[in-house]
Each structure stands twice: as C-alpha cells, then as structure tokens.
N, C-alpha and C. Protein backbone atom coordinates (compact mmCIF):
# COMPACT_ATOMS: atom_id res chain seq x y z
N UNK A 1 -88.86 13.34 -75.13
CA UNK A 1 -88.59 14.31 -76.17
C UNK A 1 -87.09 14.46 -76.37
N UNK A 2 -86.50 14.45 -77.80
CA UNK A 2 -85.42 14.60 -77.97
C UNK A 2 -84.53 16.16 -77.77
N UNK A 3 -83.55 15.73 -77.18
CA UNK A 3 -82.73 17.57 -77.44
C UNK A 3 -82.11 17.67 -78.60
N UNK A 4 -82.72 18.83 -79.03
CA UNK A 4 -81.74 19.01 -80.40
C UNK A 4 -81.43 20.18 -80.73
N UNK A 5 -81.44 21.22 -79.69
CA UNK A 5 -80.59 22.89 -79.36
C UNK A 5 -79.26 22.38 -78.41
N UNK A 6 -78.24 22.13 -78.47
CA UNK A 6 -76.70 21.76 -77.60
C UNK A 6 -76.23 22.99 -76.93
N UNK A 7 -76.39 23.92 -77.20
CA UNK A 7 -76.50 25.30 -76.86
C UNK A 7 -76.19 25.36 -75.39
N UNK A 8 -77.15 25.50 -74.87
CA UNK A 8 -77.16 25.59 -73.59
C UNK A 8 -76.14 24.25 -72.22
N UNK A 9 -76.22 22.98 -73.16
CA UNK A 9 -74.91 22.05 -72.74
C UNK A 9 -73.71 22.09 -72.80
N UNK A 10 -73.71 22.87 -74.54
CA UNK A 10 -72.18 23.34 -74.35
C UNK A 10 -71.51 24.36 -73.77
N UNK A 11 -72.87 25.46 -73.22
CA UNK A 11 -72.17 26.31 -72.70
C UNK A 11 -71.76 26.02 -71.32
N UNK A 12 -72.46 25.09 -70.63
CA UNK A 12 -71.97 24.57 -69.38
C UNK A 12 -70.52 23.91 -69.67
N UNK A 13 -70.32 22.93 -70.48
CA UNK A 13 -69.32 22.32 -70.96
C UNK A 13 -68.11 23.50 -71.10
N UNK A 14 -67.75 24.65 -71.75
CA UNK A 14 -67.59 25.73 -71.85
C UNK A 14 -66.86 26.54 -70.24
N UNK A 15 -68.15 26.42 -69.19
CA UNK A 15 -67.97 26.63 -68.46
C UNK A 15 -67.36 26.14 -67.65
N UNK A 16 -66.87 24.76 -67.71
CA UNK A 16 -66.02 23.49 -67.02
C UNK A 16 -64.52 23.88 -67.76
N UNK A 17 -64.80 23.69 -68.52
CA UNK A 17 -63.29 24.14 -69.31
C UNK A 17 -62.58 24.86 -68.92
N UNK A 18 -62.93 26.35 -68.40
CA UNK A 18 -62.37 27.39 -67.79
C UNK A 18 -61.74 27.04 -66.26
N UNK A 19 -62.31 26.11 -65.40
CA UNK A 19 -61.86 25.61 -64.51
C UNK A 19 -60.20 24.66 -64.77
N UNK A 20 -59.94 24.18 -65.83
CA UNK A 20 -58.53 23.55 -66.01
C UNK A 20 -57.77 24.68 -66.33
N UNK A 21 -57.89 26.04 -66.15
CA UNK A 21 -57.29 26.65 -66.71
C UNK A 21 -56.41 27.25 -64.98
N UNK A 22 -55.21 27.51 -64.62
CA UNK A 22 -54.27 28.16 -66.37
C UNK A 22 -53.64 26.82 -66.65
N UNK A 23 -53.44 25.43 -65.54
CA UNK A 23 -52.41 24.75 -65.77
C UNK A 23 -52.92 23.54 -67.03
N UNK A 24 -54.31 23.65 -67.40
CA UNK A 24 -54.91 22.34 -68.13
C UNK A 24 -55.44 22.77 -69.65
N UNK A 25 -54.89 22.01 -70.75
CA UNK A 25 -56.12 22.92 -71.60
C UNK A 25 -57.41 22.98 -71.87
N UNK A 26 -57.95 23.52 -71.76
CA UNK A 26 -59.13 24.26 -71.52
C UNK A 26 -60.45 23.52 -72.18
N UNK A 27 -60.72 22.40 -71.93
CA UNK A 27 -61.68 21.41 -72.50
C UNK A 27 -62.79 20.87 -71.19
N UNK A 28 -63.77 21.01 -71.53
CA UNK A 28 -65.05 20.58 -71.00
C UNK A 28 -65.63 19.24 -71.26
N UNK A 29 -66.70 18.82 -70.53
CA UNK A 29 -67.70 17.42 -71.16
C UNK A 29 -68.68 17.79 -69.95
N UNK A 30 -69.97 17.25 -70.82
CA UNK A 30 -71.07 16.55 -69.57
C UNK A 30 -71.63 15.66 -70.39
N UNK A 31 -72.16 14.70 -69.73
CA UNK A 31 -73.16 14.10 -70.37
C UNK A 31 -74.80 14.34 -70.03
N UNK A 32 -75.40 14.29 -70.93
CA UNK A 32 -77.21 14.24 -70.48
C UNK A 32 -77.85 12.90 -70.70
N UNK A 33 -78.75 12.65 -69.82
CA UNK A 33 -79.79 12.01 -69.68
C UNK A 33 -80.51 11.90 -70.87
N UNK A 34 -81.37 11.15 -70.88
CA UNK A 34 -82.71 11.01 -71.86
C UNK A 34 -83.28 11.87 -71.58
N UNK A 35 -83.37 12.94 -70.94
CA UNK A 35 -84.17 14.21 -70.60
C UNK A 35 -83.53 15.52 -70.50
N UNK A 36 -82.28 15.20 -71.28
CA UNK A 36 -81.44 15.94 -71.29
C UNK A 36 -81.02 17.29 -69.93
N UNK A 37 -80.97 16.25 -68.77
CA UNK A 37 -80.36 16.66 -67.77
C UNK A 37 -78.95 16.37 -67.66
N UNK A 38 -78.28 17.19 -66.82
CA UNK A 38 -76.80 16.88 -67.18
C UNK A 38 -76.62 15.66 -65.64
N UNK A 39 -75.97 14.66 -66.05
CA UNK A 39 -75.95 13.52 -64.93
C UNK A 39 -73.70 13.57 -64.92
N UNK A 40 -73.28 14.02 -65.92
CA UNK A 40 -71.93 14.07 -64.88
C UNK A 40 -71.39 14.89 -65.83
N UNK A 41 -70.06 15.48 -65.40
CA UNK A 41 -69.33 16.59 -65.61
C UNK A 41 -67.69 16.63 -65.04
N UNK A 42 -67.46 17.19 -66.24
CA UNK A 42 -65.86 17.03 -65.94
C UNK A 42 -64.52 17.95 -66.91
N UNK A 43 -63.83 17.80 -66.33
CA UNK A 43 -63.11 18.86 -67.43
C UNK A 43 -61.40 18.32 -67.32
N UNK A 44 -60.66 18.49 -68.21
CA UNK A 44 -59.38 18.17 -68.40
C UNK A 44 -58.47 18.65 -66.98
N UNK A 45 -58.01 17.43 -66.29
CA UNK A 45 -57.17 17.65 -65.18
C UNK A 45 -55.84 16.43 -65.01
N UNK A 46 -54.88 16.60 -66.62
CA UNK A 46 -53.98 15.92 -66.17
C UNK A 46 -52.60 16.35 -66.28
N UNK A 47 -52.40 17.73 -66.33
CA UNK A 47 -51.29 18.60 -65.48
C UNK A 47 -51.67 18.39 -63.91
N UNK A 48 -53.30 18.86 -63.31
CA UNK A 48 -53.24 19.23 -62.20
C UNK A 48 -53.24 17.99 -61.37
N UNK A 49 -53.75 16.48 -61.90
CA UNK A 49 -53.70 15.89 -61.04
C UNK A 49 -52.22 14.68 -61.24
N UNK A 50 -51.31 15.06 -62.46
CA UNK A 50 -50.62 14.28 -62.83
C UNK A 50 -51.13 13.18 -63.56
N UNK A 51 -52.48 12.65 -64.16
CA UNK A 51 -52.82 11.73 -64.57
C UNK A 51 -52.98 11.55 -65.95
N UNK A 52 -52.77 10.60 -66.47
CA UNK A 52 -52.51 10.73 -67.96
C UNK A 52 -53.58 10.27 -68.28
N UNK A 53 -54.85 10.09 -68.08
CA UNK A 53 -56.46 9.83 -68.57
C UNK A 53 -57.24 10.66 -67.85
N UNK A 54 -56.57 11.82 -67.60
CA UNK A 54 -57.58 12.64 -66.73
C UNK A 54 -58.13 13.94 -67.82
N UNK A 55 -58.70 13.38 -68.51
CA UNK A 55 -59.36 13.87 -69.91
C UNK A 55 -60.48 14.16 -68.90
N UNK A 56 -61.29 15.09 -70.00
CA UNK A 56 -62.71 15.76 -69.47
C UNK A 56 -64.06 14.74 -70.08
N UNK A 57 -64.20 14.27 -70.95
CA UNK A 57 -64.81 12.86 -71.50
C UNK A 57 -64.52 11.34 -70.38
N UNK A 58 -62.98 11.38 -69.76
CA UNK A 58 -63.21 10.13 -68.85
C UNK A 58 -63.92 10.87 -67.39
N UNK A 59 -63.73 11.77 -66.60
CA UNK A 59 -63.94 12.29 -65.62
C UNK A 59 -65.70 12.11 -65.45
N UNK A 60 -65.85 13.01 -67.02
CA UNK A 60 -67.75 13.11 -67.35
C UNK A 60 -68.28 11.51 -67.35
N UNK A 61 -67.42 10.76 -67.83
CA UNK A 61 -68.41 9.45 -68.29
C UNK A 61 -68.23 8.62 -66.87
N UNK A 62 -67.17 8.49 -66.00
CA UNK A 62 -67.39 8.17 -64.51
C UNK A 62 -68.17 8.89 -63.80
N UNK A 63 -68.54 10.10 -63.54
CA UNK A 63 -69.30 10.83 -62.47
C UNK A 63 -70.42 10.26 -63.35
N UNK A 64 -70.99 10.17 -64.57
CA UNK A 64 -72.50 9.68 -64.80
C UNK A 64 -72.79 8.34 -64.46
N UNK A 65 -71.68 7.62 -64.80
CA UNK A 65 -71.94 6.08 -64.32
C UNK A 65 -72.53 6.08 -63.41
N UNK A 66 -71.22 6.68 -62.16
CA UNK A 66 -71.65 6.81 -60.77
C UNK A 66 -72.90 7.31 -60.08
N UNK A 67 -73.50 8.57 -61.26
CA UNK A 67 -74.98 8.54 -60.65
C UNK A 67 -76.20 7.87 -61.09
N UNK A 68 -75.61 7.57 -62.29
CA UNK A 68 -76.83 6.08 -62.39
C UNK A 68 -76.77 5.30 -62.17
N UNK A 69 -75.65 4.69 -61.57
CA UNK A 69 -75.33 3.79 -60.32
C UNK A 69 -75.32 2.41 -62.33
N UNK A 70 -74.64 2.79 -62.96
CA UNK A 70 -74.27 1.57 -64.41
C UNK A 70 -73.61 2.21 -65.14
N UNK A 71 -72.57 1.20 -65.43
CA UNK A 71 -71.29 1.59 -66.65
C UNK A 71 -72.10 2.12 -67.87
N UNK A 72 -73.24 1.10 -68.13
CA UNK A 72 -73.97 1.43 -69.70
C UNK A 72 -74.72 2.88 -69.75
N UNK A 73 -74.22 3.92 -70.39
CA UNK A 73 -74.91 5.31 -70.55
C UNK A 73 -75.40 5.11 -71.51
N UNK A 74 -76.53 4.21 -72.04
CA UNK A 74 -77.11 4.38 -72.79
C UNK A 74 -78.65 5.43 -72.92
N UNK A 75 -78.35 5.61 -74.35
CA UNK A 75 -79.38 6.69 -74.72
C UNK A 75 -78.62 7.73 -74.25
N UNK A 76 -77.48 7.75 -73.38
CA UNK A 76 -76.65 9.60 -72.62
C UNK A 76 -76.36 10.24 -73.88
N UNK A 77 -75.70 11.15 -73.99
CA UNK A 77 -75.21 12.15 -74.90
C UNK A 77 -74.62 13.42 -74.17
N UNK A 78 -72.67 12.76 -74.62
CA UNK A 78 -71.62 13.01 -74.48
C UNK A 78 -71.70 14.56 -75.30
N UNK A 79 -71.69 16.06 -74.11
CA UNK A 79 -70.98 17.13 -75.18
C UNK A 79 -69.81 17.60 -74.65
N UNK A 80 -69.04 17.83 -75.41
CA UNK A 80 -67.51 18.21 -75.20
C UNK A 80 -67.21 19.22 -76.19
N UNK A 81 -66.26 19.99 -75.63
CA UNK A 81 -66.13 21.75 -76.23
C UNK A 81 -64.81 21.08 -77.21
N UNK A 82 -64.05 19.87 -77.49
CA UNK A 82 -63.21 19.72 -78.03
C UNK A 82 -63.38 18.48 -79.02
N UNK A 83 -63.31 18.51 -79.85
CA UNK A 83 -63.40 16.47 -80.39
C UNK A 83 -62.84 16.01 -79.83
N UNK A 84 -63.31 14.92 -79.24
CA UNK A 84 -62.67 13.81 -78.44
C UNK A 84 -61.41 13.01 -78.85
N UNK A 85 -60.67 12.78 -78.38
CA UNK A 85 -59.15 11.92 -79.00
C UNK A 85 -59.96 10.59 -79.62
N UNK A 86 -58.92 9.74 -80.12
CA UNK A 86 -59.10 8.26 -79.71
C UNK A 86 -59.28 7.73 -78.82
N UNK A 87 -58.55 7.89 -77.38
CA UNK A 87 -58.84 7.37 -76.56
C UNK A 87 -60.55 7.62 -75.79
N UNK A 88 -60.99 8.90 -75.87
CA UNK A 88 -62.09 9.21 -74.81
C UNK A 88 -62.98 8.61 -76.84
N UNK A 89 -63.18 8.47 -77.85
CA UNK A 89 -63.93 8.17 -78.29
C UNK A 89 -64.13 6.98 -78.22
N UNK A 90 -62.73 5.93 -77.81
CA UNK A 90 -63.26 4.62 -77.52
C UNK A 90 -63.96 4.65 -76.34
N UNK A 91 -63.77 5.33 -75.35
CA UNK A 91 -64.13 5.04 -73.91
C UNK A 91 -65.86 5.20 -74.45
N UNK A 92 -66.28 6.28 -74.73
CA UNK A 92 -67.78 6.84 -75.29
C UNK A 92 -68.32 5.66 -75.96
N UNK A 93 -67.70 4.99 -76.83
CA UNK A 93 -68.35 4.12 -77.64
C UNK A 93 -68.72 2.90 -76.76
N UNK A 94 -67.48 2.58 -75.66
CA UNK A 94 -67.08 1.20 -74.46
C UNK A 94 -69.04 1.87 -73.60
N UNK A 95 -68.50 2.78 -73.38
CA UNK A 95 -69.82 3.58 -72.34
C UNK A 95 -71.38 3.69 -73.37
N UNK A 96 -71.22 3.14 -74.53
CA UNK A 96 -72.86 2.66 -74.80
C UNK A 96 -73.35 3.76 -75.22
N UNK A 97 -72.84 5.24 -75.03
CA UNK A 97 -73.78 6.64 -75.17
C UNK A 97 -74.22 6.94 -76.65
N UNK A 98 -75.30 7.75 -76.84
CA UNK A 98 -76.38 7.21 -77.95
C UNK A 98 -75.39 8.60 -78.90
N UNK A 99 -74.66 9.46 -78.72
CA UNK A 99 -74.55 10.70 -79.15
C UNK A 99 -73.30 11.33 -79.02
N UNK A 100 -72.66 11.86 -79.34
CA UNK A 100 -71.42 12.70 -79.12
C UNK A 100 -71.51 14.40 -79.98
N UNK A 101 -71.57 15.33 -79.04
CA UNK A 101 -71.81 16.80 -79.74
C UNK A 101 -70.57 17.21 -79.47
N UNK A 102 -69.71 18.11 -80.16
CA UNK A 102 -68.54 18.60 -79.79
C UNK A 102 -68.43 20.22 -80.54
N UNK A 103 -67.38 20.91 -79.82
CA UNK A 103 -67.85 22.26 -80.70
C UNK A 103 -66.70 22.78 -81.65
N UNK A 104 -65.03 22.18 -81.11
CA UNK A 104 -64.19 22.72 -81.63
C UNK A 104 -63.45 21.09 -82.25
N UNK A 105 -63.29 21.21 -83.99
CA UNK A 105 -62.49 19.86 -84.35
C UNK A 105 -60.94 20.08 -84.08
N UNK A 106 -60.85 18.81 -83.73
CA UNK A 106 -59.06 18.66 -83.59
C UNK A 106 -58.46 17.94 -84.85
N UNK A 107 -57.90 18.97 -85.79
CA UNK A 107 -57.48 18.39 -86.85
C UNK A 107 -55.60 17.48 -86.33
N UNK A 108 -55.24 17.60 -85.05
CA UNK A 108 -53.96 17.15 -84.92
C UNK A 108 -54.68 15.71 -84.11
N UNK A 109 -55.49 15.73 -83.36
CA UNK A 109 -55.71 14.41 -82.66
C UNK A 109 -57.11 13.87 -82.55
N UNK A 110 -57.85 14.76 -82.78
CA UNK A 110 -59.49 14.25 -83.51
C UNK A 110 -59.43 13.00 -83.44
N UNK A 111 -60.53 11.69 -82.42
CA UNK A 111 -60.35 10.48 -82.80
C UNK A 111 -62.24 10.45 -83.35
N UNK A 112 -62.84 11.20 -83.58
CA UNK A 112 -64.41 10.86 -84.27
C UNK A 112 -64.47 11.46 -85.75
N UNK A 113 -64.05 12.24 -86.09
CA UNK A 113 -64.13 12.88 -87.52
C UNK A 113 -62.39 13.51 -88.22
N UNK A 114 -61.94 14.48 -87.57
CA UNK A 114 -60.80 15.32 -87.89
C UNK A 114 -59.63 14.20 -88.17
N UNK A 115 -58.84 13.70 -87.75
CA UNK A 115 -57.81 12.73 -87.84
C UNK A 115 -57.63 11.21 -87.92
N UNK A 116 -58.55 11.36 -86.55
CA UNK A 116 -58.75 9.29 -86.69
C UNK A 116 -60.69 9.46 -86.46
N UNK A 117 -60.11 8.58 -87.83
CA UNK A 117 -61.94 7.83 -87.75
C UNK A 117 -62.23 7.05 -86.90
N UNK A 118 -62.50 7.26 -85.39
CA UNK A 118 -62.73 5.71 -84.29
C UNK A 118 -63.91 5.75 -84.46
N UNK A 119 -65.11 5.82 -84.96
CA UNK A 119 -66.30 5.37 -85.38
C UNK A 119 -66.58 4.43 -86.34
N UNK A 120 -65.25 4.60 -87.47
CA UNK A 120 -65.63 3.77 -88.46
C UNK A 120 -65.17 1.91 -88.21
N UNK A 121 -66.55 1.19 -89.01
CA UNK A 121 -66.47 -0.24 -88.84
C UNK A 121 -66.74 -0.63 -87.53
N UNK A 122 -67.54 0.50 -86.76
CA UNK A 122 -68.01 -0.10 -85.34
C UNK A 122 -69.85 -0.25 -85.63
N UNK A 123 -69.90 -1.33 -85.28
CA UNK A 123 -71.90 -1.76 -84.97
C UNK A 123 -72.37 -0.50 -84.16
N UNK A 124 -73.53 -0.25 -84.80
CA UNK A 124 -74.20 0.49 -84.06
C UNK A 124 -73.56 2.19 -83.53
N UNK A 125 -72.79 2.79 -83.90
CA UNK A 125 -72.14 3.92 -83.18
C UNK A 125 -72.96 5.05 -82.74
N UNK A 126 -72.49 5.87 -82.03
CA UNK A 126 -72.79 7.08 -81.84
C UNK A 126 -73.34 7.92 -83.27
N UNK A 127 -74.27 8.81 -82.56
CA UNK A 127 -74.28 9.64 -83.97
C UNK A 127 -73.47 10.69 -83.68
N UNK A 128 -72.95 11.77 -84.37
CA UNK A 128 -72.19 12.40 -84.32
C UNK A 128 -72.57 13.98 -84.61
N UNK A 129 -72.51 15.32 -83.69
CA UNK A 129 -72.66 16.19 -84.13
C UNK A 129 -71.94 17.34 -83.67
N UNK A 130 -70.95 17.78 -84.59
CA UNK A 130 -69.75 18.70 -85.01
C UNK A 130 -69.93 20.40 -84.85
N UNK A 131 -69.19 21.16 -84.28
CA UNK A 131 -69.44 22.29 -84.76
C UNK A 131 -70.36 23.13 -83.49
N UNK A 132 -70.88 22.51 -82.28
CA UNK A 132 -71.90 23.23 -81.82
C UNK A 132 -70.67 24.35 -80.77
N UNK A 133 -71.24 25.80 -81.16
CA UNK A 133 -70.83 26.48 -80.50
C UNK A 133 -68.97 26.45 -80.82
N UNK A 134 -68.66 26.66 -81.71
CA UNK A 134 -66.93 25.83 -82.28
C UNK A 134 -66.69 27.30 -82.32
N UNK A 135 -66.80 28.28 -82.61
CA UNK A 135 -66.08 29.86 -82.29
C UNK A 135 -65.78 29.81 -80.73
N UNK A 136 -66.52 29.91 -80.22
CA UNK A 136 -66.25 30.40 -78.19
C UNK A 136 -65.41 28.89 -78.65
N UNK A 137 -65.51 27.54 -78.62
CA UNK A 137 -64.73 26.46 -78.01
C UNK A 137 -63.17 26.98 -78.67
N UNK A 138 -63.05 27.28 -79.84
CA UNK A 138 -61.89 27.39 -80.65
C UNK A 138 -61.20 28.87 -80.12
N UNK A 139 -61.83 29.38 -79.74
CA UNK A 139 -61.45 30.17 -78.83
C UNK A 139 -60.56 30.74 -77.45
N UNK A 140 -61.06 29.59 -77.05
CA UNK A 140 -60.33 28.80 -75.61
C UNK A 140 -59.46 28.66 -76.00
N UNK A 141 -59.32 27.27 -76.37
CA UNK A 141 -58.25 26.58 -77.00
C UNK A 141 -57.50 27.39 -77.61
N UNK A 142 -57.90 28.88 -78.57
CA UNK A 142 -56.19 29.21 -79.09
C UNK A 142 -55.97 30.19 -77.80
N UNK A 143 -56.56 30.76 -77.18
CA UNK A 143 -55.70 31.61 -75.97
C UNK A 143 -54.92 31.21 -75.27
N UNK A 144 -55.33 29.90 -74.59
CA UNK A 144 -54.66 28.99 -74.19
C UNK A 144 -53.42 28.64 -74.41
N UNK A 145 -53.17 28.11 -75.62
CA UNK A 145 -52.22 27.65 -76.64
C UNK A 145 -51.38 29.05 -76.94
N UNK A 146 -51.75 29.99 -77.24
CA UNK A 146 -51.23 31.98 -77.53
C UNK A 146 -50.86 31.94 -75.83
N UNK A 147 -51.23 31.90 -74.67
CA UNK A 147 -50.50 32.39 -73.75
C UNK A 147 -49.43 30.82 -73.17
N UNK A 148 -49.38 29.65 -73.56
CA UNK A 148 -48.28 28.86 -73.34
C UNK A 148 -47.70 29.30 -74.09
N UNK A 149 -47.73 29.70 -75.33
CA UNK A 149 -46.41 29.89 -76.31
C UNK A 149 -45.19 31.01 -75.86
N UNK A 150 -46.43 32.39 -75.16
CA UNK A 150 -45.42 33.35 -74.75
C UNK A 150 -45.03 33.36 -73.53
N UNK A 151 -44.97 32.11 -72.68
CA UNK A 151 -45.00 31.65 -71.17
C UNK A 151 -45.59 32.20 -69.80
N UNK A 152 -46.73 32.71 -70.50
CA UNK A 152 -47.41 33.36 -69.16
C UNK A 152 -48.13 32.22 -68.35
C-alpha cells in the first residue's frame, strides 16, 4: 500500500532538524521503505562535524543503504523539511529512490524545483512532492537565520 499522508514523516524529519541546532541549519531527512517505515535518518551536521557533505539527505541516504545492506533505495522515499540542493538531489536520483517530499522551497539553492531543475532531462526520475508541512519547515529555517543575523 502506498503512503500518501507525509505528515507524520515530516514531522519526524522536523524533529531531526532541531537536533543541528544551534550550530547547523535546521534541516531534517528520512527515508521510508515500501511500507513506509523509516529505514535511515539524518540531519544537517556540517558546522558540527566540519564536513562539507554533511547534509541531512547524504547522512539519511547512507544510514538506509546501510540497513538494507544496498546502495539502490529503490521504491525508498526521501522526506526532507528543506528542498534538497543540487548536490543531495543528484545523490537521491544516484540512490535510485522512487520519491522526494520536501516541506520548505529553497528559492536561493533549490536543486528539484525552486532554482535548479536537477530532475530535468533525467530517465525515469523521482516524483516530486512540494510543500508538505512548509509553515513549521519555513519556520525553522527563518528563526534560525533571525537568530544568526542578531548573533545569538
């Protein structure tokens, strides 16, 4: 049976996010199963760990590999509280996953819809669905962004 309420994924996703906080901005991912169980999870850690791919989309799409013991997440479905860059939308597309849900668009670095089209002219892509839960995600993200500005 297909999932088609994100609701309850993104709020976990949501809930990962808050963990990069105060030094990371505040972005989530998990991916689900064909049974829409969550098989990995991860959240933006590259202030805290110094790493410059330590996105919440690469973190999520290694811990799932790793528990299905295969690079190919196929049929998975990638949700993330942020649109994914270019980079984590190539990685998603490299990783086979049938889906990408996201809640808040990034009109400055968006690589699936908002800025860069990395879907377009690819075989077969992800389907794409925008917007889930985008008040609470957009949310984050400007407090975040409102308390770096005034250096707390």
């Amino acid at each position: 049976m297909a999932l088609t309420d994100y609701t309850q994924p993104m709020k976990q996703a949501l809930t990962l996010a808050e963990q990069a906080l105060p030094a990371d901005v505040p972005v989530g991912c998990v991916i689900l199963n064909l049974q829409g169980v969550i098989i990995g999870e991860g959240y933006n850690r590259r202030e805290i760990d110094q790493n410059p791919a330590g996105h919440a989309e690469v973190l999520a799409v290694q811990a799932a590999a790793k528990t299905i013991g295969n690079w190919r997440l196929t049929g998975c479905i990638a949700v993330v509280t942020l649109e994914p860059c270019r980079m984590c939308c190539e990685l998603l597309v490299q990783s086979r996953v049938a889906g990408i849900v996201y809640g808040a668009s990034d009109p400055l670095a968006g690589g699936v819809d908002s800025r860069w089209k990395g879907l377009d002219g690819i075989s077969n892509p992800p389907w794409v669905l925008g917007g889930v839960l985008s008040t609470e995600c957009q949310y984050r993200l400007h407090e975040f962004f409102r308390h770096k500005r005034q250096g707390a």
